[in-house]
N, C-alpha and C. Protein backbone atom coordinates (compact mmCIF):
# COMPACT_ATOMS: atom_id res chain seq x y z
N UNK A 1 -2.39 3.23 3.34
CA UNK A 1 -1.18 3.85 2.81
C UNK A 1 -1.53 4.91 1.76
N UNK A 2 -2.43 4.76 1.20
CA UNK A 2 -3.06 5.52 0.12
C UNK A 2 -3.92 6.77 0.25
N UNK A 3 -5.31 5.97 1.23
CA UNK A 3 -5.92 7.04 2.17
C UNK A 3 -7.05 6.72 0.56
N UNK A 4 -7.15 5.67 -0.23
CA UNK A 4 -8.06 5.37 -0.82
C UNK A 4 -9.24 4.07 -0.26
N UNK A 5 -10.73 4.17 -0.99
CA UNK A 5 -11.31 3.12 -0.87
C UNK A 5 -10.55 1.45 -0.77
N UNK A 6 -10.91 0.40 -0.13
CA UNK A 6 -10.37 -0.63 -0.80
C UNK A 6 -10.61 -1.28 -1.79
N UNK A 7 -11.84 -1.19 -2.51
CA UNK A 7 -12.33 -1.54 -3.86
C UNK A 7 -11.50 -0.45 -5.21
N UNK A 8 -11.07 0.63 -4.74
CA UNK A 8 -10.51 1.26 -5.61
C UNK A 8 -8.74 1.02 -5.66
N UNK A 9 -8.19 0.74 -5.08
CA UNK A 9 -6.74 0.09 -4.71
C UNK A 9 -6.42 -0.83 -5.94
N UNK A 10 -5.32 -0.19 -6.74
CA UNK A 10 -4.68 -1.35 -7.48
C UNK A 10 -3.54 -2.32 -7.14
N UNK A 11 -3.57 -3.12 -8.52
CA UNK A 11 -2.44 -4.09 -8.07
C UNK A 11 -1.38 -3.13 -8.01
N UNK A 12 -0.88 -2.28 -8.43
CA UNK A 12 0.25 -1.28 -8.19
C UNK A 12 0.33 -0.94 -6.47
N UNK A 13 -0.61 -0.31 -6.17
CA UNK A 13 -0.58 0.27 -5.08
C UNK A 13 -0.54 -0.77 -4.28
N UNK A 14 -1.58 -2.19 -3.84
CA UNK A 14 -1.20 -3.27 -2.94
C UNK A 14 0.06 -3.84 -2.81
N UNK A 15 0.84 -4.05 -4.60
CA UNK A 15 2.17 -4.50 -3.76
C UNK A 15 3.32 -3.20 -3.09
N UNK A 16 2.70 -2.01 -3.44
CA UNK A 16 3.72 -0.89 -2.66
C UNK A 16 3.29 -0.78 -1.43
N UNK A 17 2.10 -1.29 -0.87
CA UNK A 17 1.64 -1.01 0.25
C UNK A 17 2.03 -2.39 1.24
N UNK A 18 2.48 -3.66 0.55
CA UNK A 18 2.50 -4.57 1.13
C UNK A 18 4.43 -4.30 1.46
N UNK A 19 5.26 -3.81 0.61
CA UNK A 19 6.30 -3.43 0.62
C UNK A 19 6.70 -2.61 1.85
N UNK A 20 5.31 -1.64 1.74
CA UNK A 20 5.91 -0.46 3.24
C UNK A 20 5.40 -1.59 4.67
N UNK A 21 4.77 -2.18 4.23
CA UNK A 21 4.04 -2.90 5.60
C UNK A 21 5.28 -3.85 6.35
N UNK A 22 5.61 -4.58 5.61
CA UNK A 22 6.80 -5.74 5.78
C UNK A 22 7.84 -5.14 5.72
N UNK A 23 8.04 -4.23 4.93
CA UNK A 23 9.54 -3.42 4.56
C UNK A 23 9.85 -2.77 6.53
N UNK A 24 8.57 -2.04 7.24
CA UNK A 24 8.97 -1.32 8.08
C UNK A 24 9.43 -1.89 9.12
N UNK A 25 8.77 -3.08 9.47
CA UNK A 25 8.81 -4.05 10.27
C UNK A 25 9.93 -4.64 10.31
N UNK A 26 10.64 -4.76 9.13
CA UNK A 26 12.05 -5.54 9.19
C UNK A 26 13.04 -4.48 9.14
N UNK A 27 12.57 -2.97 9.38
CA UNK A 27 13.45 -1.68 9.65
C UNK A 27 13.92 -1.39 8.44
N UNK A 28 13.66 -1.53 7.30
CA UNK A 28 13.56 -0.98 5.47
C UNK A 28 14.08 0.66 5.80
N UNK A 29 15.46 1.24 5.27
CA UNK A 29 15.64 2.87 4.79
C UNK A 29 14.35 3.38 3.83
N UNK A 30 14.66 4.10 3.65
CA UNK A 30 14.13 5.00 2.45
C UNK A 30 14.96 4.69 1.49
N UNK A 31 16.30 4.33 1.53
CA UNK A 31 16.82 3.96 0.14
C UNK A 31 16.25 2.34 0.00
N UNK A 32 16.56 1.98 0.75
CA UNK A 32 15.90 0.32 0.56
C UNK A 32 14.66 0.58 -0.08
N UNK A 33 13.51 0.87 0.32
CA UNK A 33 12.15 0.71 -0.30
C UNK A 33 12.39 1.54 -2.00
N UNK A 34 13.25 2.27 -1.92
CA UNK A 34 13.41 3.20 -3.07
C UNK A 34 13.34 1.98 -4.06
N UNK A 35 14.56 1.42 -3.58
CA UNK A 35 15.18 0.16 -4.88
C UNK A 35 14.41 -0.42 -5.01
N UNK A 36 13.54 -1.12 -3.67
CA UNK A 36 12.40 -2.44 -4.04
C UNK A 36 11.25 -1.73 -4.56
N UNK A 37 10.88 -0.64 -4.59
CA UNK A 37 9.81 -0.02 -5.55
C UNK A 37 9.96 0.93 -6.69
N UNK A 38 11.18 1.12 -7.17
CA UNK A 38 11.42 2.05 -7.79
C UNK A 38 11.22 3.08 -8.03
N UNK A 39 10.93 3.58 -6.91
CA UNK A 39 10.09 5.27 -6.63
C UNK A 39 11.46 6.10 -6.51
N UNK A 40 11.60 7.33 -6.00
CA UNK A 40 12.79 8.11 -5.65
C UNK A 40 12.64 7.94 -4.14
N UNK A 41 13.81 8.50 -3.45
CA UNK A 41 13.91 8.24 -2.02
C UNK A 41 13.06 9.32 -1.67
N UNK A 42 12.98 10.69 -1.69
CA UNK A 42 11.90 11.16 -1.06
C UNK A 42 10.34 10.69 -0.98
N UNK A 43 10.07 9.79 -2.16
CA UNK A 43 8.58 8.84 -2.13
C UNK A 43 8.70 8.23 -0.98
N UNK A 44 9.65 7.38 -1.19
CA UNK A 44 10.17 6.45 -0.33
C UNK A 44 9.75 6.78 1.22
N UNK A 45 10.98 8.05 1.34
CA UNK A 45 10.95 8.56 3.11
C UNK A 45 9.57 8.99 2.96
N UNK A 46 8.28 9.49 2.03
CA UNK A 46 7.29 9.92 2.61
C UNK A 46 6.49 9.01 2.80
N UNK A 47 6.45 7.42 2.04
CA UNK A 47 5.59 6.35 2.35
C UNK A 47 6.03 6.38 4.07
N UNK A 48 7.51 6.36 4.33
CA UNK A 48 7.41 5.69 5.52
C UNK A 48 7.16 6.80 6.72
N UNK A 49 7.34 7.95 6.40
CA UNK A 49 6.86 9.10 7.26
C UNK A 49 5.35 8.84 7.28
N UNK A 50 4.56 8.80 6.08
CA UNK A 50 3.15 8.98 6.35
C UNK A 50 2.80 7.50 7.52
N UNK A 51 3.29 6.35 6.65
CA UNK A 51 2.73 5.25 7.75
C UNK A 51 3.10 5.26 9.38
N UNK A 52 4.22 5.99 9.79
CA UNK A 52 4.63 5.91 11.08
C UNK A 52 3.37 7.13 11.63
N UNK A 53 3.44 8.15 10.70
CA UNK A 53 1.99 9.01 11.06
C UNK A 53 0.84 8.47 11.58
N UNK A 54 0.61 7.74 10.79
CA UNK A 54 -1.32 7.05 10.50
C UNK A 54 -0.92 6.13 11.67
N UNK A 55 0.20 5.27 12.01
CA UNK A 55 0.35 4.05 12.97
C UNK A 55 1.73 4.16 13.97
N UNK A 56 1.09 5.19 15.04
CA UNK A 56 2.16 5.89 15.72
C UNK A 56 2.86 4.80 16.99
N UNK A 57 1.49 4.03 17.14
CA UNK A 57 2.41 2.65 18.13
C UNK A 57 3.18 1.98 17.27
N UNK A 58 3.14 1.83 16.36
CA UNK A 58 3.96 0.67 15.43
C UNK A 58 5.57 1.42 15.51
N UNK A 59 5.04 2.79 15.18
CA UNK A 59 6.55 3.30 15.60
C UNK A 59 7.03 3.19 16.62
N UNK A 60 6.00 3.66 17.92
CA UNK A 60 6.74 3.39 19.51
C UNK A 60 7.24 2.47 19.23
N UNK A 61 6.48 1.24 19.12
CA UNK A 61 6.63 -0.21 19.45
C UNK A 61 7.89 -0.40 19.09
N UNK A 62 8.57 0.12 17.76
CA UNK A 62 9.82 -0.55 17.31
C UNK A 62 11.26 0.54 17.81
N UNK A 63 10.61 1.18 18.46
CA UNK A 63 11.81 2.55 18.92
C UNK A 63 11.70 1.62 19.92
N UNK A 64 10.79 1.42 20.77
CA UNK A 64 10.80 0.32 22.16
C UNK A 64 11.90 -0.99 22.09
N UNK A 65 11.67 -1.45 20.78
CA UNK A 65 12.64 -2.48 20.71
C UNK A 65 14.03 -2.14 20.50
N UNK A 66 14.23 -1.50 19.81
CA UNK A 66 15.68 -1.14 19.66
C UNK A 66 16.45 -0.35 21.07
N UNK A 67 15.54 0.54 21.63
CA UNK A 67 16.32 1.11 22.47
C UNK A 67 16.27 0.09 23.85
N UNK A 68 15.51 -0.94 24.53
CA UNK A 68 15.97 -1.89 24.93
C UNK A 68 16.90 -2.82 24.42
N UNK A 69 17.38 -3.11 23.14
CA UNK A 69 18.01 -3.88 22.98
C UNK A 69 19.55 -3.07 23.16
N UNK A 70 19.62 -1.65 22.50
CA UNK A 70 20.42 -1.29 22.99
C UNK A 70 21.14 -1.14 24.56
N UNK A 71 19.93 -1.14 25.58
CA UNK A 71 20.41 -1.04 26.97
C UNK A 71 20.67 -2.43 27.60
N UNK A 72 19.70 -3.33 26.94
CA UNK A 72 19.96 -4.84 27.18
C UNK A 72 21.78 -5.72 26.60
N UNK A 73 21.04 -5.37 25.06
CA UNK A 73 21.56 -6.01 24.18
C UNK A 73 21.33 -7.34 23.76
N UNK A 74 20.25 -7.37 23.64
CA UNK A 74 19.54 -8.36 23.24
C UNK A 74 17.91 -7.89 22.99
N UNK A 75 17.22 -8.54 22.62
CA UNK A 75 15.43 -8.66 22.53
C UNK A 75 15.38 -10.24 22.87
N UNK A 76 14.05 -10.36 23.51
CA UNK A 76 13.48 -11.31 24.05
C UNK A 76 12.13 -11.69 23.52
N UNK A 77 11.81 -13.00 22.91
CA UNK A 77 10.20 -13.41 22.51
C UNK A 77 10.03 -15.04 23.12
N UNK A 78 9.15 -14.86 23.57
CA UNK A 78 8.84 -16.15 24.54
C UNK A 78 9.73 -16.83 26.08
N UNK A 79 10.50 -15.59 26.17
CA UNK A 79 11.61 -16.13 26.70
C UNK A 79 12.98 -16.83 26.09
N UNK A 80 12.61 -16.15 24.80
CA UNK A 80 13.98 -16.83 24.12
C UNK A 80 14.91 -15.41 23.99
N UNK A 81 16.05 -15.71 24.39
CA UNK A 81 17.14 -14.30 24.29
C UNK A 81 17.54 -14.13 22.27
N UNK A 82 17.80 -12.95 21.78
CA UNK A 82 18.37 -13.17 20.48
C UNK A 82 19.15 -11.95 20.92
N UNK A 83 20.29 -12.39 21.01
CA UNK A 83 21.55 -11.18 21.40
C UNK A 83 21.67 -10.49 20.25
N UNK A 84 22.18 -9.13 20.30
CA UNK A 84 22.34 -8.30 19.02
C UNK A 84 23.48 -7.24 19.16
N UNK A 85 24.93 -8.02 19.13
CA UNK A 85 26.18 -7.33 19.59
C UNK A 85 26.34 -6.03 18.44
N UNK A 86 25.77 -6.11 17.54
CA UNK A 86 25.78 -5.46 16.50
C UNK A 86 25.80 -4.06 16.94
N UNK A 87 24.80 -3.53 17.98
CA UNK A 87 24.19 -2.31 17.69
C UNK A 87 26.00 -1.94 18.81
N UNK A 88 26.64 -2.79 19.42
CA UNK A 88 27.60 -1.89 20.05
C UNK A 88 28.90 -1.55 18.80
N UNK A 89 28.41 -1.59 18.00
CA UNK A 89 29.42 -1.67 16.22
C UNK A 89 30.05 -0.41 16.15
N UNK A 90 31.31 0.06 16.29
CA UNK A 90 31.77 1.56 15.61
C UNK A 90 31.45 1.52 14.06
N UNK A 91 30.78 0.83 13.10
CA UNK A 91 30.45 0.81 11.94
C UNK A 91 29.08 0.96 12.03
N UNK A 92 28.96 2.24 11.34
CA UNK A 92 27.52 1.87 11.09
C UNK A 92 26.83 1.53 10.76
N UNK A 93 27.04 0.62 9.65
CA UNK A 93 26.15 -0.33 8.71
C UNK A 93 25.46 -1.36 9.25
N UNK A 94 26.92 -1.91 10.14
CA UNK A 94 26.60 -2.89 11.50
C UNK A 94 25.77 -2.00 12.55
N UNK A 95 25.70 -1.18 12.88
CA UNK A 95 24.92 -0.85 14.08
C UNK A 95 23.48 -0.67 13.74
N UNK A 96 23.01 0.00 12.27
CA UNK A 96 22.10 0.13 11.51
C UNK A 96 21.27 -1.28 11.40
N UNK A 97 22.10 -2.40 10.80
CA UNK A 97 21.42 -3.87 11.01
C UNK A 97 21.00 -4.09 11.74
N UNK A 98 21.83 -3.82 13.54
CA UNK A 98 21.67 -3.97 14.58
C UNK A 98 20.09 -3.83 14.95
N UNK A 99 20.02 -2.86 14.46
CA UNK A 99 18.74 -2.11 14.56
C UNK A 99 17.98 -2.87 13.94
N UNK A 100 17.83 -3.27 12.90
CA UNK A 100 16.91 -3.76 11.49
C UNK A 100 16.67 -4.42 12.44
N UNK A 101 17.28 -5.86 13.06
CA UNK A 101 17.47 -7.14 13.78
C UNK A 101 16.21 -6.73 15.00
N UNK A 102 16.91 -5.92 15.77
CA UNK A 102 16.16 -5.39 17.24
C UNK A 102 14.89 -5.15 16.98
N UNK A 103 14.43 -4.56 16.27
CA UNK A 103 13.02 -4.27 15.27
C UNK A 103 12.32 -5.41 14.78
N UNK A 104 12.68 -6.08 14.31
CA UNK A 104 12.63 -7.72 13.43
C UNK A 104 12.32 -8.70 14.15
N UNK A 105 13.45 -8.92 15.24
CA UNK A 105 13.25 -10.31 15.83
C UNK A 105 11.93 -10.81 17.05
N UNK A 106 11.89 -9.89 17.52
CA UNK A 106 10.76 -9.74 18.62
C UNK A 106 9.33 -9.95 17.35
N UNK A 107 8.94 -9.55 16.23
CA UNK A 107 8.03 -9.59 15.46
C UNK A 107 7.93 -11.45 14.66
N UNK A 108 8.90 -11.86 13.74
CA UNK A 108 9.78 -12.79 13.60
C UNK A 108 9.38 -14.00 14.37
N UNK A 109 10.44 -13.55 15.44
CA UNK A 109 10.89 -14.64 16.45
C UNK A 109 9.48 -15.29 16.77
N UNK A 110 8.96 -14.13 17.26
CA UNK A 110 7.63 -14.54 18.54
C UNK A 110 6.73 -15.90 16.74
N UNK A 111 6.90 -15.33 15.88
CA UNK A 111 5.96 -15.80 15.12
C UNK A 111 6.33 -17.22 14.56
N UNK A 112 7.49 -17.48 14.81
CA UNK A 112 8.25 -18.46 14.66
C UNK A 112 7.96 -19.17 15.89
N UNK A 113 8.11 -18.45 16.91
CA UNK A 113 7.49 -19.19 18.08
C UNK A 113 5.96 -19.76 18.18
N UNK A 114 5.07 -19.33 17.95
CA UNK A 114 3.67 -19.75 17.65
C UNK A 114 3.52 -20.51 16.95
N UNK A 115 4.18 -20.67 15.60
CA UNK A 115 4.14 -21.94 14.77
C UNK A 115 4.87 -23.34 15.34
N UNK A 116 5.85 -23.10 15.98
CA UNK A 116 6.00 -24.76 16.97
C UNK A 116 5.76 -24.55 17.76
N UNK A 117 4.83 -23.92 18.93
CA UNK A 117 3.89 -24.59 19.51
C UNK A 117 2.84 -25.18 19.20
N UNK A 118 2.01 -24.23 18.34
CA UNK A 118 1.35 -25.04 17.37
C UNK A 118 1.45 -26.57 17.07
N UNK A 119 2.87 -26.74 16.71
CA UNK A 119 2.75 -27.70 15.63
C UNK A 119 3.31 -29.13 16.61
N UNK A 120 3.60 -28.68 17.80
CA UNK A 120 3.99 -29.73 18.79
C UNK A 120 2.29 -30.02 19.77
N UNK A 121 1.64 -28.72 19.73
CA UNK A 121 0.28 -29.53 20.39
C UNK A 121 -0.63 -29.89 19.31
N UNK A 122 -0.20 -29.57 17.65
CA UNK A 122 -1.32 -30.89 16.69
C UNK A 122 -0.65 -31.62 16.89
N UNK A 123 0.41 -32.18 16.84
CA UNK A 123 1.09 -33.62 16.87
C UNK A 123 0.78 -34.65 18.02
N UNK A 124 0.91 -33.48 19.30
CA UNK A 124 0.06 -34.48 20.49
C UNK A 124 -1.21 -34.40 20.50
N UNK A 125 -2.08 -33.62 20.08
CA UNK A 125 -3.17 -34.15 19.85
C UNK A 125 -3.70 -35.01 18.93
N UNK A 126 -3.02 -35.20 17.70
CA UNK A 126 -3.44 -36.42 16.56
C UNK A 126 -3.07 -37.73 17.69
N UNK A 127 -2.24 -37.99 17.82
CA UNK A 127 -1.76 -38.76 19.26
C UNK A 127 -2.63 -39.05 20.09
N UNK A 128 -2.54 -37.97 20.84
CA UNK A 128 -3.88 -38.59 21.91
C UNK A 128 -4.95 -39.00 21.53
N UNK A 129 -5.53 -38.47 20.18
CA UNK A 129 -6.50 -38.85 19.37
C UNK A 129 -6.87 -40.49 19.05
N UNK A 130 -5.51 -40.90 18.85
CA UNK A 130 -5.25 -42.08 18.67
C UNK A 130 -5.21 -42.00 16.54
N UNK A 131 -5.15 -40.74 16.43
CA UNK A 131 -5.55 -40.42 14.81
C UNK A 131 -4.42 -41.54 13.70
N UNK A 132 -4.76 -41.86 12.97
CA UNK A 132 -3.72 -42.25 11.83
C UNK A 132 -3.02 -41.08 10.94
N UNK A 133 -3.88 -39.81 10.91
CA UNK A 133 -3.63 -38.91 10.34
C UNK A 133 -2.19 -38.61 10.99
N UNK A 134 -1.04 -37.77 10.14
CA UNK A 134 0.04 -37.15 10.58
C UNK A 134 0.24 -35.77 10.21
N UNK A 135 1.20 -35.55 11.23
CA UNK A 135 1.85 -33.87 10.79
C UNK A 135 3.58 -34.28 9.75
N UNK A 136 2.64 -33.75 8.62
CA UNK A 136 3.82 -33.84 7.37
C UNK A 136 5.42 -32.94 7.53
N UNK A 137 4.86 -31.44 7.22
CA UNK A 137 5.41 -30.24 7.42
C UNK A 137 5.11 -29.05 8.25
N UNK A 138 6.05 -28.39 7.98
CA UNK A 138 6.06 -27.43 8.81
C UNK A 138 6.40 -26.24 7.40
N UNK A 139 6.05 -24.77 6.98
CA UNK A 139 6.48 -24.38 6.21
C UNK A 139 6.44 -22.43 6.42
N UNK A 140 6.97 -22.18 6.98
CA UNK A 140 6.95 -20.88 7.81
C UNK A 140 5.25 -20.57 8.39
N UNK A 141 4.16 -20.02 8.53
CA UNK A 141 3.34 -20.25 9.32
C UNK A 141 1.89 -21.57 8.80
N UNK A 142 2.55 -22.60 8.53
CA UNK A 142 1.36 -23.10 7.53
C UNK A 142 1.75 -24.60 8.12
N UNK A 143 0.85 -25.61 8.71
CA UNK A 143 1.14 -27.16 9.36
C UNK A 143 0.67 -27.96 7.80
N UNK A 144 1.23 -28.91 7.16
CA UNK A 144 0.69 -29.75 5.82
C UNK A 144 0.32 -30.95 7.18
N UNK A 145 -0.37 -31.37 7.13
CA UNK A 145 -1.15 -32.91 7.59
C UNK A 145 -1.74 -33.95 6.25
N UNK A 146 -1.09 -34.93 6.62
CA UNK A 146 -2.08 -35.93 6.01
C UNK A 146 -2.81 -36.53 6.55
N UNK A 147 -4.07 -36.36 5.92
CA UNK A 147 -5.22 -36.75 7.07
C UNK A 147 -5.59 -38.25 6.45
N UNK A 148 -6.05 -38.83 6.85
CA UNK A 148 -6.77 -39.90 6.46
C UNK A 148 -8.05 -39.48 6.17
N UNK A 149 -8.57 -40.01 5.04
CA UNK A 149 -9.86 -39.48 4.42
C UNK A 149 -10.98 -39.38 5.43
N UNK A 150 -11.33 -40.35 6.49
CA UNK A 150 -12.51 -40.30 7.05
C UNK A 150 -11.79 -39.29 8.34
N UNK A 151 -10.69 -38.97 8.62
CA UNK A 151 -10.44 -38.07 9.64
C UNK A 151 -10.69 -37.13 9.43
N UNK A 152 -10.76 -36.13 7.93
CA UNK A 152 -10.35 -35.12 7.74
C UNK A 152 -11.04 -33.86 8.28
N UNK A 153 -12.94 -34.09 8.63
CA UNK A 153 -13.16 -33.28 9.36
C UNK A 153 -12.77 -32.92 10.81
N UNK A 154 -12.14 -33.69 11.74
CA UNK A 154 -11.69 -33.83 12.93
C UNK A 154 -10.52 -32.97 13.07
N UNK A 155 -9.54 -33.41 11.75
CA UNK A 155 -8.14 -33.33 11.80
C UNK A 155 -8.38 -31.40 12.00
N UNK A 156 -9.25 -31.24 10.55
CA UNK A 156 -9.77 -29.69 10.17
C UNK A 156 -9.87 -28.61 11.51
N UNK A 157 -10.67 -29.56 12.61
CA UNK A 157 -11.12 -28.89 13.70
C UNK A 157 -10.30 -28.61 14.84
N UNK A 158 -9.25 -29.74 14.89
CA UNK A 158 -8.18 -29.63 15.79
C UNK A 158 -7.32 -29.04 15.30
N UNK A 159 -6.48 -29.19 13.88
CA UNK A 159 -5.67 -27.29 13.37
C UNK A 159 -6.15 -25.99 13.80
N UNK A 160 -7.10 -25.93 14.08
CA UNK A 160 -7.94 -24.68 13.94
C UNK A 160 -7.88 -24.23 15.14
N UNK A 161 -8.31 -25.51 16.29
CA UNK A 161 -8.16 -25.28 17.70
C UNK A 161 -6.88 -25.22 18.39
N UNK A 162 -6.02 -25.75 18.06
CA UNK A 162 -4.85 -25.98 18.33
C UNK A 162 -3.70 -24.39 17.83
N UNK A 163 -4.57 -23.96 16.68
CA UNK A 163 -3.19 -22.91 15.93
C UNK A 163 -3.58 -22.02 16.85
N UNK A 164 -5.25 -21.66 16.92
CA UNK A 164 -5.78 -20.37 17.10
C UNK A 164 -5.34 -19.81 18.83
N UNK A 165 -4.57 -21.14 19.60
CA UNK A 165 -4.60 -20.99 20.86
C UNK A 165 -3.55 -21.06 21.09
N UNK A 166 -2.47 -21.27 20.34
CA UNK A 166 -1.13 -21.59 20.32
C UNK A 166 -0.59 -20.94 21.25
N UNK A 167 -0.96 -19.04 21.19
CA UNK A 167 -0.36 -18.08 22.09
C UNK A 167 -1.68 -17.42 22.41
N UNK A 168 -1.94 -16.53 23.89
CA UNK A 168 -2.66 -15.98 23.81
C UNK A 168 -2.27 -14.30 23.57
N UNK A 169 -3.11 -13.60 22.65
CA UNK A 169 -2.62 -12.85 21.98
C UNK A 169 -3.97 -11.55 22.48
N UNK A 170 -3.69 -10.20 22.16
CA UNK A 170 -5.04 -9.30 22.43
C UNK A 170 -5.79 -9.70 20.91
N UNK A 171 -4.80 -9.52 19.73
CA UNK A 171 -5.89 -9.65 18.83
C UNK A 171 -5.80 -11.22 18.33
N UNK A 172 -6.72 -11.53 17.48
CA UNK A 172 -6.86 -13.61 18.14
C UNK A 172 -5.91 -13.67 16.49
N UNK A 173 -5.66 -15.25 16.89
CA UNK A 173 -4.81 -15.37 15.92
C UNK A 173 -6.19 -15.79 14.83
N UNK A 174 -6.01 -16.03 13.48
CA UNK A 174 -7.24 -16.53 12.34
C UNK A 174 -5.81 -17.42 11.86
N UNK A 175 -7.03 -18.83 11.19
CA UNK A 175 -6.44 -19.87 10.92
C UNK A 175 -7.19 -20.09 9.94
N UNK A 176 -6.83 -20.17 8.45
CA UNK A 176 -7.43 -21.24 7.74
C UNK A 176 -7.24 -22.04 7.19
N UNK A 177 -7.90 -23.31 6.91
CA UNK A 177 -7.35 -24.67 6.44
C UNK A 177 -7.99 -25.18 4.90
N UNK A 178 -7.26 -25.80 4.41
CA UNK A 178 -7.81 -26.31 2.93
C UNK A 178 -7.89 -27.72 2.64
């Protein structure tokens, strides 16, 4: 976002950069990022002009989603429908969300989706295991287990195997455990 070293990057700049990253993805204006960073809106529209620059599929990708959802009316992740009557809105605030949503949910959804599969094949595998260990929580992408002390390297190895395969993906998923 900067077009600096990463050893030279401050805490300033990482959380404005983590802002445009997440902000774009969930379809963020230029006035939106304005407010959440307190920059002026032309900063604003040029963070998000430059990043659609530097990461020109990220833009396809989300023009892709919206304008299917518009011809659909809906987006689809895993085979799950998330209808989005919104974008047919004579308001545009609503049709604008519409959009945010269409952009969002396919990113979202799918990731929401990976975490219970996940978390339904550790559960059958502690199971089949015959493990004492359990699956505690669930906490947006993160499984809590209580392991039983002498399980815990096992338990370690099957999170790992189990998250990393959840979906098959081009780039792999990374898992780490504590």
């Amino acid at each position: 976002v900067f077009e600096v070293p990463i050893d030279e990057v401050t805490s300033l700049q990482r959380r404005h950069a983590k802002a445009v990253n997440f902000g774009i993805v969930y379809g963020i204006s230029a006035f939106g990022l304005s407010e959440d960073l307190g920059i002026s809106r032309k900063e604003a529209s040029d963070f998000i002009a430059k990043y659609y620059d530097t990461y020109k599929s990220i833009k396809a990708y989300l023009d892709e989603q919206v304008a299917h959802a518009k011809e659909k009316g809906y987006v689809t992740m895993f085979g799950r429908i998330r209808p989005i009557p919104e974008l047919k809105s004579s308001n545009f605030m609503q049709r604008s969300f519409g959009e945010r949503v269409a952009m969002n949910s396919p990113i979202q959804g799918t990731a929401a989706d990976i975490i219970k599969i996940a978390m339904v094949r550790v559960n059958m595998k502690l199971k089949e295991l015959g493990l004492k260990s359990q699956l505690i929580l669930q906490i947006h992408d993160e499984l809590l287990i209580e392991a039983a002390e002498d399980e815990v390297d096992i338990v370690k190895k099957l999170l790992v195997d189990e998250m990393m395969h959840a979906a098959d993906m081009t780039v792999p998923l990374e898992v780490g455990v504590a």
